[in-house]
C-alpha atoms as a PDB file:
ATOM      1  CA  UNK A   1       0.613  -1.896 -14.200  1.00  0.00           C
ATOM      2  CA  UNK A   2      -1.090   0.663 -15.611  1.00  0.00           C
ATOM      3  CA  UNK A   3      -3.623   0.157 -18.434  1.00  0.00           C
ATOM      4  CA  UNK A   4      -3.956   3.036 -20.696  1.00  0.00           C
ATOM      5  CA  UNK A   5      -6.552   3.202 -23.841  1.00  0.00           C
ATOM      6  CA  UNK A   6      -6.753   5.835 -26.341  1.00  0.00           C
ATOM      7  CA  UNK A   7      -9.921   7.197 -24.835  1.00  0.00           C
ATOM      8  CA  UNK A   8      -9.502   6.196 -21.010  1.00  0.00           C
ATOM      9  CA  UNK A   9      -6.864   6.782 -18.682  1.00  0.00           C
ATOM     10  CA  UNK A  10      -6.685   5.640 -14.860  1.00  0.00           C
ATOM     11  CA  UNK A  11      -5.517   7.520 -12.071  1.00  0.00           C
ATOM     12  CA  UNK A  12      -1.710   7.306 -10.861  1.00  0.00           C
ATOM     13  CA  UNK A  13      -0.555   8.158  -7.639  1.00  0.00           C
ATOM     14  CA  UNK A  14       3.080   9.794  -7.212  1.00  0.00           C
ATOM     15  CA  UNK A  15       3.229  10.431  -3.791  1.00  0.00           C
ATOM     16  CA  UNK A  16       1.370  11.793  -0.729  1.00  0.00           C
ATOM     17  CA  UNK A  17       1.988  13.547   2.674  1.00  0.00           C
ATOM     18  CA  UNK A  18       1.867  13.048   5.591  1.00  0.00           C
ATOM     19  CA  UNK A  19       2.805   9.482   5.798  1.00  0.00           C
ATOM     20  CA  UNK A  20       1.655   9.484   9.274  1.00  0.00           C
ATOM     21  CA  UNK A  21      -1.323  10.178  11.171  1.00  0.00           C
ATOM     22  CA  UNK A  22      -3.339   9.547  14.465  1.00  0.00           C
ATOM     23  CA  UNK A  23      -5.847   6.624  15.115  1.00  0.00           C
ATOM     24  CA  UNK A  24      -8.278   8.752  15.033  1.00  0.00           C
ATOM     25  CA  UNK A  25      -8.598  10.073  12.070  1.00  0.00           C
ATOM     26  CA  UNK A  26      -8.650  14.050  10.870  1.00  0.00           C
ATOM     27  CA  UNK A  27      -5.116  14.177   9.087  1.00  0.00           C
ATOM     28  CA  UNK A  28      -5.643  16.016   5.766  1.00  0.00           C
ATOM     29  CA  UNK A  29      -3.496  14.048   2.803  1.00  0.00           C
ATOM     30  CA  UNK A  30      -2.333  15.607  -0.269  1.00  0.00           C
ATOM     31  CA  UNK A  31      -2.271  12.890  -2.588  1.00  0.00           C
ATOM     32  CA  UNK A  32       0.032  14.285  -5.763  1.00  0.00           C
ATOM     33  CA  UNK A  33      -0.428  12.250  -9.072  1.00  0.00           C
ATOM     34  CA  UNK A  34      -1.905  12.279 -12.630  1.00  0.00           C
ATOM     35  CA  UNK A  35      -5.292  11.941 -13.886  1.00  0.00           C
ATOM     36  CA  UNK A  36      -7.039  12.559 -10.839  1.00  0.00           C
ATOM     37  CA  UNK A  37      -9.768  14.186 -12.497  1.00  0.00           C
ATOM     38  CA  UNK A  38     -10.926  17.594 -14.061  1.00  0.00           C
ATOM     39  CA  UNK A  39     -13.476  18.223 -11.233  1.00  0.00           C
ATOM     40  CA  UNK A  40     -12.820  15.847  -8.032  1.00  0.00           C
ATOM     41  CA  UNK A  41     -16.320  15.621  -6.554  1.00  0.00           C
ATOM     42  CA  UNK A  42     -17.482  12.960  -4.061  1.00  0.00           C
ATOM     43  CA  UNK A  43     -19.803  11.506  -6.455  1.00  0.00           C
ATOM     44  CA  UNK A  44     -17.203  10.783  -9.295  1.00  0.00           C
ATOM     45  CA  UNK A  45     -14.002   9.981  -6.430  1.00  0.00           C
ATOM     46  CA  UNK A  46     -13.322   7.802  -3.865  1.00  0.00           C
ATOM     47  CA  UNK A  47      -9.994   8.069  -1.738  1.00  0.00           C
ATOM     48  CA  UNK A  48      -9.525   5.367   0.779  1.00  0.00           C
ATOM     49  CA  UNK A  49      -6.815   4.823   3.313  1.00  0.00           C
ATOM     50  CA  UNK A  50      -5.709   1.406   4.169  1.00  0.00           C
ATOM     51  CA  UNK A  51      -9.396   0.155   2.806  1.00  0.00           C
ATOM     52  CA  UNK A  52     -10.987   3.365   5.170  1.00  0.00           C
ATOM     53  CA  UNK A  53     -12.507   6.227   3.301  1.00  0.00           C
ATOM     54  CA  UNK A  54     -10.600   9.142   3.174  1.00  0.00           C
ATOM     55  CA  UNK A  55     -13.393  12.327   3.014  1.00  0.00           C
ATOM     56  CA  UNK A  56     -12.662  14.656  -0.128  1.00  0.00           C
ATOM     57  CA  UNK A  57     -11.882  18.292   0.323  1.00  0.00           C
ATOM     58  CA  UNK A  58     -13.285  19.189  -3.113  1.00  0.00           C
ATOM     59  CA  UNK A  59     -12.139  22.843  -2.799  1.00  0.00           C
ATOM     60  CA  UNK A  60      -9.117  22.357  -2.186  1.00  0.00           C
ATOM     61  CA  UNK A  61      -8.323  19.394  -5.007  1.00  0.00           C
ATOM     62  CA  UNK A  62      -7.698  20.051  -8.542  1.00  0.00           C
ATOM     63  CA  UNK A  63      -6.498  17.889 -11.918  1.00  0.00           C
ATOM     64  CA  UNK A  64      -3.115  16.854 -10.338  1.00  0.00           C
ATOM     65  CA  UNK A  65      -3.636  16.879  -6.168  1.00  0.00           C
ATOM     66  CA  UNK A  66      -5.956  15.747  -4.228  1.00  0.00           C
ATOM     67  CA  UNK A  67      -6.698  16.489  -0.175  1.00  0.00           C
ATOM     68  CA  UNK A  68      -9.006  14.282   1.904  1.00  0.00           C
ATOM     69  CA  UNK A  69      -9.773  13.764   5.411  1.00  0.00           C
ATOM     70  CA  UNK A  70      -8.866  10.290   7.053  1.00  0.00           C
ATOM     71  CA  UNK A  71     -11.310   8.532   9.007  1.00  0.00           C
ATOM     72  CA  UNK A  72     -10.712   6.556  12.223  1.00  0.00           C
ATOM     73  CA  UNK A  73      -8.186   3.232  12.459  1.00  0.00           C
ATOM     74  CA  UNK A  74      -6.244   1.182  14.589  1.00  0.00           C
ATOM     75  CA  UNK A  75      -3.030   1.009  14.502  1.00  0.00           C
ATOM     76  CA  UNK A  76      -1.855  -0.223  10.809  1.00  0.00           C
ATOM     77  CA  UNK A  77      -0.345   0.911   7.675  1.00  0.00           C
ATOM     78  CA  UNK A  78      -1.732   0.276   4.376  1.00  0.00           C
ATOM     79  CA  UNK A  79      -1.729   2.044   0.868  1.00  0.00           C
ATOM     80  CA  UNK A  80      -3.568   5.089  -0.468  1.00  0.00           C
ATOM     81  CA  UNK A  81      -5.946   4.551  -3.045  1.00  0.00           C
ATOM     82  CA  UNK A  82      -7.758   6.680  -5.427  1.00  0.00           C
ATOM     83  CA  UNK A  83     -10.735   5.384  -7.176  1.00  0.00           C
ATOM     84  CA  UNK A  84     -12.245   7.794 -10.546  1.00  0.00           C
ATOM     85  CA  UNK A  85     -14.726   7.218 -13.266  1.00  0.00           C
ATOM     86  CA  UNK A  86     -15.790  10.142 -14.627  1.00  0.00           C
ATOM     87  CA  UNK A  87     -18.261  10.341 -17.628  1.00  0.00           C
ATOM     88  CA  UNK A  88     -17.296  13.530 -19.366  1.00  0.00           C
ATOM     89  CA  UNK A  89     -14.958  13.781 -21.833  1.00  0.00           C
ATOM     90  CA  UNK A  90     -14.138  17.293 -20.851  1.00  0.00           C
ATOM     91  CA  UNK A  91      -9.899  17.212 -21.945  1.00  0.00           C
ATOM     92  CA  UNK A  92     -10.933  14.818 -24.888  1.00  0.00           C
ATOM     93  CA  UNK A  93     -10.742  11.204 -22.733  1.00  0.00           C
ATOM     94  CA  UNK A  94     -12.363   9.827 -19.518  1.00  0.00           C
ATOM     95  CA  UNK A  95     -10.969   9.358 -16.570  1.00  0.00           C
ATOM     96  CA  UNK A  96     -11.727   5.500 -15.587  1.00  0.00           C
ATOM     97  CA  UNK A  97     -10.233   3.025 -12.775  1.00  0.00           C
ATOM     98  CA  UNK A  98      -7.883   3.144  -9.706  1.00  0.00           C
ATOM     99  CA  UNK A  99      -4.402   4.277  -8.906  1.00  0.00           C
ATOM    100  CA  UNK A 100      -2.097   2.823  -6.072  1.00  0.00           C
ATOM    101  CA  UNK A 101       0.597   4.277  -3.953  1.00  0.00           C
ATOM    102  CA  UNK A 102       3.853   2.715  -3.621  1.00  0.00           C
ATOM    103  CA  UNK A 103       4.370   3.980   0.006  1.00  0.00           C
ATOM    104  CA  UNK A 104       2.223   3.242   3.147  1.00  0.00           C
ATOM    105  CA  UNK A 105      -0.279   5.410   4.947  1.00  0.00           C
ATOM    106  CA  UNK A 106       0.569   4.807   8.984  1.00  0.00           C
ATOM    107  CA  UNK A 107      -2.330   5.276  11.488  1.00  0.00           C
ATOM    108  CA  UNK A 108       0.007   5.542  15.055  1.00  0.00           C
ATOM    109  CA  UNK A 109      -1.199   6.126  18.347  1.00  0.00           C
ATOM    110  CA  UNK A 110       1.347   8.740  20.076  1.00  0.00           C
ATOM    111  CA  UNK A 111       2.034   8.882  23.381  1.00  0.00           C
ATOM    112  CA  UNK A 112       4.142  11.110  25.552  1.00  0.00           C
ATOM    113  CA  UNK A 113       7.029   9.219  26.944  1.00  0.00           C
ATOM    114  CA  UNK A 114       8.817  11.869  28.579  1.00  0.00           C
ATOM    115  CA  UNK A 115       9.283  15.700  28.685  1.00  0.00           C
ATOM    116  CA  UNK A 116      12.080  17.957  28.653  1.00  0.00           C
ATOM    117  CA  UNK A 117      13.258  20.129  30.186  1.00  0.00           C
ATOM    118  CA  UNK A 118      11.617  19.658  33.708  1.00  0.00           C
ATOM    119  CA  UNK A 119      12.005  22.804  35.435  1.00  0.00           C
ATOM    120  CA  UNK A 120      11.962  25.882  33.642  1.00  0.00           C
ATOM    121  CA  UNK A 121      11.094  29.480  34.462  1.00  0.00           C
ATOM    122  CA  UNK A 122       8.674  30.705  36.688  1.00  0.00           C
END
């Protein structure tokens, strides 16, 4: 549920990519939503991954998107989250509480299993 107030809104989350990345970390998420803040800065967001943070790229994040940086995990799936409480007033309410996805983030540990063709020029 989301809990809306006449001078606070929370974040919601509409849907991210990739929905897959490696155990150990470095996939870059776009998280696409609403309320996600005027200025997402480290000290005002936190994005976690299946409970792991999930490093901000402040540069490249704006009102409606967000991209972070997944940290290490074994293999699991969990949700996205996106944490925000901002002070400022700056569009004329605060940005205050957490959004969920409604998909899971999967941390998978690839392996080759076979490789095709097996000759090829020379």
């Amino acid at each position: 549920d989301i809990l809306w107030s006449r001078d606070t809104c929370p974040p919601v989350i509409y849907e991210f990519t990739p929905v897959s990345g490696p155990i150990e970390g470095g996939t870059n998420i776009t998280i696409l939503g609403d309320n996600l803040g005027d200025m997402a800065v480290a000290d005002t967001h936190i994005v976690r991954v299946r409970g792991h943070e999930c490093t901000l790229v402040e540069h490249a994040s704006d009102f409606n998107k967000l991209v972070c940086t997944t940290s290490p995990s074994e293999v699991a799936e969990g949700l996205v989250t996106v944490e925000v409480q901002e002070q400022s007033a700056v569009l004329g309410y605060t940005i205050s509480g957490t959004g969920y996805s409604s998909l899971h983030f999967s941390y998978m540990d690839p392996q080759v299993m076979s490789i095709s063709p097996t000759l090829g020029p020379q």
